[in-house]
N, C-alpha and C. Protein backbone atom coordinates (compact mmCIF):
# COMPACT_ATOMS: atom_id res chain seq x y z
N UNK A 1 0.82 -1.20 0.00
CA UNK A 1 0.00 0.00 0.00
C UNK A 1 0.87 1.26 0.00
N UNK A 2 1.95 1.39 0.74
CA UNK A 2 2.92 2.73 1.13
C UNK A 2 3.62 2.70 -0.68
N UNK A 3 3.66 1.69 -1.14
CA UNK A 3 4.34 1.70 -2.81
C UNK A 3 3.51 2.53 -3.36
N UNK A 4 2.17 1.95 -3.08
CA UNK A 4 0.93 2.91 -4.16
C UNK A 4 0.97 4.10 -3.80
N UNK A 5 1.10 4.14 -3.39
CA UNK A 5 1.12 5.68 -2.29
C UNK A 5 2.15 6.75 -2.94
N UNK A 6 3.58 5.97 -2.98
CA UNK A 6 4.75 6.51 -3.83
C UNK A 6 4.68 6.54 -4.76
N UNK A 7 3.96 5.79 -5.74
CA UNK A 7 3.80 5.75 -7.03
C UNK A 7 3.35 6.83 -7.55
N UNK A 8 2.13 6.88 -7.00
CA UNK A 8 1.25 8.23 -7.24
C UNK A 8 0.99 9.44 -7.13
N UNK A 9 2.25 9.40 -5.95
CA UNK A 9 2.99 10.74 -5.80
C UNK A 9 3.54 11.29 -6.90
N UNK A 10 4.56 9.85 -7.15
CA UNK A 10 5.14 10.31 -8.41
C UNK A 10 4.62 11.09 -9.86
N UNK A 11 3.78 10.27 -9.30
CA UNK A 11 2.28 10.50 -11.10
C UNK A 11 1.91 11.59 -10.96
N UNK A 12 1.42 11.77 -9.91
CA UNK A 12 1.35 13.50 -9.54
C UNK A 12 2.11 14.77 -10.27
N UNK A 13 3.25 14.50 -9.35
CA UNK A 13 4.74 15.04 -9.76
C UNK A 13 4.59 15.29 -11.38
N UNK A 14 4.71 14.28 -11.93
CA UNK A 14 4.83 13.96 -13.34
C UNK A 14 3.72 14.66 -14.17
N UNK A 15 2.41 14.95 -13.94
CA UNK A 15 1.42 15.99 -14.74
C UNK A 15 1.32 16.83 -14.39
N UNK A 16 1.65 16.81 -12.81
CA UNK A 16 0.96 18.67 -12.25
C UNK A 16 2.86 19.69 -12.74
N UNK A 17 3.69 18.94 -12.56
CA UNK A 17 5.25 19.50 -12.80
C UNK A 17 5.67 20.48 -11.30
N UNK A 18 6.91 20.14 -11.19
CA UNK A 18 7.64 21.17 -9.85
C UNK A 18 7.11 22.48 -9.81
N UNK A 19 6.89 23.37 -10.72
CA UNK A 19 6.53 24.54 -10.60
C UNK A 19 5.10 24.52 -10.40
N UNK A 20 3.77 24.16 -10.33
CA UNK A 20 2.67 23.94 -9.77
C UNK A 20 2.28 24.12 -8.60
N UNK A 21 3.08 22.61 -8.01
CA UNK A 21 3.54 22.35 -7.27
C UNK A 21 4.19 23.42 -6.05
N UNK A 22 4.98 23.67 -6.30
CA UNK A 22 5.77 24.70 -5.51
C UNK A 22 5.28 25.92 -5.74
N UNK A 23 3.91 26.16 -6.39
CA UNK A 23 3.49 28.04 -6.38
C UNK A 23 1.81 27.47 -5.09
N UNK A 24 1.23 26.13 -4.65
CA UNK A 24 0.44 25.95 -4.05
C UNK A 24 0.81 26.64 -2.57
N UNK A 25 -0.08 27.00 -2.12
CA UNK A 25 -0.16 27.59 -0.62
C UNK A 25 -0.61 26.79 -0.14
N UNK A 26 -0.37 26.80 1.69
CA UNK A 26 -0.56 25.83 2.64
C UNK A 26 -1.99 25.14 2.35
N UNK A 27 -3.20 26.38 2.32
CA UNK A 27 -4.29 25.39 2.17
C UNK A 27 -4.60 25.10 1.21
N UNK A 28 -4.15 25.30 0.07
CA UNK A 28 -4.44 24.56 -1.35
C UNK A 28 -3.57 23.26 -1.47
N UNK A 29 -2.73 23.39 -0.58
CA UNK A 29 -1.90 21.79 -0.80
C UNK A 29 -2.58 20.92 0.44
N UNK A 30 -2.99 21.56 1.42
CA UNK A 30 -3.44 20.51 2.19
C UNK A 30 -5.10 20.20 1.38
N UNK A 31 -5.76 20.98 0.84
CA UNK A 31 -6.80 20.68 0.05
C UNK A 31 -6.68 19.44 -1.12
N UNK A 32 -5.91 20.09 -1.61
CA UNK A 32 -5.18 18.78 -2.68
C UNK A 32 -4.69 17.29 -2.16
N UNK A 33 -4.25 17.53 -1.08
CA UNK A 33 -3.89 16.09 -0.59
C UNK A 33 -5.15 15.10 -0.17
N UNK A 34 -6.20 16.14 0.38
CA UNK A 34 -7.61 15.46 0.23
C UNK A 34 -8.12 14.97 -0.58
N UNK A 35 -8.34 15.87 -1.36
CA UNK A 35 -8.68 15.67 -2.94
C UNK A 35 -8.15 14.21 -3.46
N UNK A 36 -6.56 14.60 -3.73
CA UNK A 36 -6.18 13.21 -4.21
C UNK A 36 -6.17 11.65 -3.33
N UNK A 37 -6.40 11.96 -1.66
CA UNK A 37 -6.94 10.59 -1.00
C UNK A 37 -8.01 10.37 -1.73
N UNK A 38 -8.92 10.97 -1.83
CA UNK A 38 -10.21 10.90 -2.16
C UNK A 38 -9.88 9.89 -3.24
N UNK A 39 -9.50 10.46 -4.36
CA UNK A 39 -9.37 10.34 -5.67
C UNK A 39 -8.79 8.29 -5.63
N UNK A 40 -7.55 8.67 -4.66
CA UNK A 40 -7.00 7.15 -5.06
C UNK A 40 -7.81 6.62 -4.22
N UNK A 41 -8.62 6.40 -3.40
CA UNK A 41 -9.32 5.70 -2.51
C UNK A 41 -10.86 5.25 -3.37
N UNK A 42 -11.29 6.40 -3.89
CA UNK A 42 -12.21 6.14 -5.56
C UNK A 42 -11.87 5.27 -6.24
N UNK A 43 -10.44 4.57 -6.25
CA UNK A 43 -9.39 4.20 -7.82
C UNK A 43 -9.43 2.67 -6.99
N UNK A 44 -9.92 2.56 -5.49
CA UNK A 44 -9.35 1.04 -4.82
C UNK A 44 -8.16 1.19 -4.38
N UNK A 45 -7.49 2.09 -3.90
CA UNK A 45 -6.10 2.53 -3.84
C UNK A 45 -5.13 1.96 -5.30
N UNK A 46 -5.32 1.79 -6.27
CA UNK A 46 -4.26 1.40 -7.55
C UNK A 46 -4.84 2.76 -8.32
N UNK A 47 -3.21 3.22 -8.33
CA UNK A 47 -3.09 4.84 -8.87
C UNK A 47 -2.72 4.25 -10.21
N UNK A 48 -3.21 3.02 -10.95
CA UNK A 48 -2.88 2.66 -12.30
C UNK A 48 -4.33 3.17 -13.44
N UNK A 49 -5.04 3.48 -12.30
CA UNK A 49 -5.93 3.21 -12.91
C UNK A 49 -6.78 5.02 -13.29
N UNK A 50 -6.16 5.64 -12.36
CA UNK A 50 -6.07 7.31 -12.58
C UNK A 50 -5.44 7.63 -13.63
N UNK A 51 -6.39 8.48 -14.14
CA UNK A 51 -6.12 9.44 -15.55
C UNK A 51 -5.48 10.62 -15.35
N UNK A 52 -4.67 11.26 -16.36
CA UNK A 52 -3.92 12.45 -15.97
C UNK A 52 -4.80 13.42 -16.08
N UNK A 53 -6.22 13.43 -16.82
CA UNK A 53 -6.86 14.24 -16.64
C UNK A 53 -7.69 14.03 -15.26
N UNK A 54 -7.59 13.23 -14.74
CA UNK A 54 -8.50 13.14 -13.01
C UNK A 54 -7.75 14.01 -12.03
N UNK A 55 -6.33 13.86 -12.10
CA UNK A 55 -4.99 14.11 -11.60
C UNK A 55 -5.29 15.56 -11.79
N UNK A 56 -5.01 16.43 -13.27
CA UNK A 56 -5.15 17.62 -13.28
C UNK A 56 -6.70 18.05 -12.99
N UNK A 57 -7.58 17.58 -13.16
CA UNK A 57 -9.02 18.25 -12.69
C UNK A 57 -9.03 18.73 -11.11
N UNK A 58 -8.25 17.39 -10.26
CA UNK A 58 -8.74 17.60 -8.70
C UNK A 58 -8.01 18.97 -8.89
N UNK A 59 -6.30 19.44 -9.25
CA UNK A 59 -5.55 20.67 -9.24
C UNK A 59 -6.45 21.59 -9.53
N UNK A 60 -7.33 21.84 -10.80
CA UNK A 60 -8.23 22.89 -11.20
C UNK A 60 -9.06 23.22 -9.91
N UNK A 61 -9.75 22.20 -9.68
CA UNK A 61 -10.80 22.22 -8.65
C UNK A 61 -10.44 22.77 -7.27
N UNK A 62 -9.57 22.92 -6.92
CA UNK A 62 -8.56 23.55 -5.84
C UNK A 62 -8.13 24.86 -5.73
N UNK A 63 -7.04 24.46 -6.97
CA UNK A 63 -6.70 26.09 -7.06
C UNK A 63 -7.45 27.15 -7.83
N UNK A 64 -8.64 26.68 -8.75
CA UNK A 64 -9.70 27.68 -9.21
C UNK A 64 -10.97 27.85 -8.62
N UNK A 65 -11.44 26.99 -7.95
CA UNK A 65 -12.48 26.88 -7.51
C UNK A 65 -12.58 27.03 -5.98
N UNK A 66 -11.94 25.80 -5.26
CA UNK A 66 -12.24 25.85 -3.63
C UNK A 66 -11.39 27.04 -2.96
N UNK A 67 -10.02 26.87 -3.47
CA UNK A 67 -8.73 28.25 -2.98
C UNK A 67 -8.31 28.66 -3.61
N UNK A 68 -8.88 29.66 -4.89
CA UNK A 68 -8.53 30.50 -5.99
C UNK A 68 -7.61 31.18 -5.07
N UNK A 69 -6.17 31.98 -6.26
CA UNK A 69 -5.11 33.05 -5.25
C UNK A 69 -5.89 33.82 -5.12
N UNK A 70 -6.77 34.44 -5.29
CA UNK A 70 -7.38 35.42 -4.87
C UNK A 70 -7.74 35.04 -3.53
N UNK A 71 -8.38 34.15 -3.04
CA UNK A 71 -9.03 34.02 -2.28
C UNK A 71 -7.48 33.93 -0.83
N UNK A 72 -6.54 33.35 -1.28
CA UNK A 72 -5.89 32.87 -0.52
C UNK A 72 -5.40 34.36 -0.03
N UNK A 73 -5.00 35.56 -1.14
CA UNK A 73 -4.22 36.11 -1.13
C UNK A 73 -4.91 37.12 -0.07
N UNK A 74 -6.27 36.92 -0.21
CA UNK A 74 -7.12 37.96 0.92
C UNK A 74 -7.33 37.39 2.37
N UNK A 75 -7.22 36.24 2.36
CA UNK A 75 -6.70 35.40 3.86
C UNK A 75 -5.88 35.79 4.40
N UNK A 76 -4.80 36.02 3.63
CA UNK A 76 -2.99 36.40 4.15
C UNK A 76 -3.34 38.23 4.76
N UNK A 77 -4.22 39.00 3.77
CA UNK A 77 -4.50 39.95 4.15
C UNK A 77 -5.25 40.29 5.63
N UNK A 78 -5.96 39.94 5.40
CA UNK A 78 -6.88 39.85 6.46
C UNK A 78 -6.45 38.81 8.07
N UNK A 79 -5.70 37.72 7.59
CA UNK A 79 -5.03 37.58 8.78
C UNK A 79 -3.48 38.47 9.59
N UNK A 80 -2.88 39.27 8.54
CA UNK A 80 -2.11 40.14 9.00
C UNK A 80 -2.34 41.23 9.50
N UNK A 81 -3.85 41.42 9.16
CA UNK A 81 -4.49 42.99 10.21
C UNK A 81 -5.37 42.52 11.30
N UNK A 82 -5.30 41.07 11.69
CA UNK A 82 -5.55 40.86 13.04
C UNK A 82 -4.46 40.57 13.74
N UNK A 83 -3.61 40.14 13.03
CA UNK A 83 -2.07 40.45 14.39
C UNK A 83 -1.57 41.93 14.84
């Protein structure tokens, strides 16, 4: 199970690319990591069977929809004028 797990990380890695990746904010990546349990737990846990378009949809669905930057970027705002 911890293989599938790595695998699909990898697969991840491999459609969404490092720079994606590394522009996500805390809660769009912890969103995404939901997302994609979800996703491989949908799949029977075998990430063989996930499409790169399932892979990039949950990303859309995240960063356009649930935690657009906008949205994030007014969080960061708004939590720095309550400190």
């Amino acid at each position: 199970m911890e293989k599938e797990h790595q695998n699909f990380s990898k697969r991840v890695l491999e459609v969404l690319g490092i720079d994606r990746i590394k522009r996500l904010s805390d809660i769009q990546e912890k969103s995404l990591d939901n997302q994609y349990q979800d996703l491989f737990e949908e799949h029977n846990n075998n990430y063989e069977t996930i499409t790169d378009e399932e892979i990039m949809g949950r990303y859309v669905l995240v960063t356009e929809h649930i935690y657009p930057d906008e949205f994030v970027e007014m969080a960061k705002i708004l939590k720095n004028k309550e400190q």
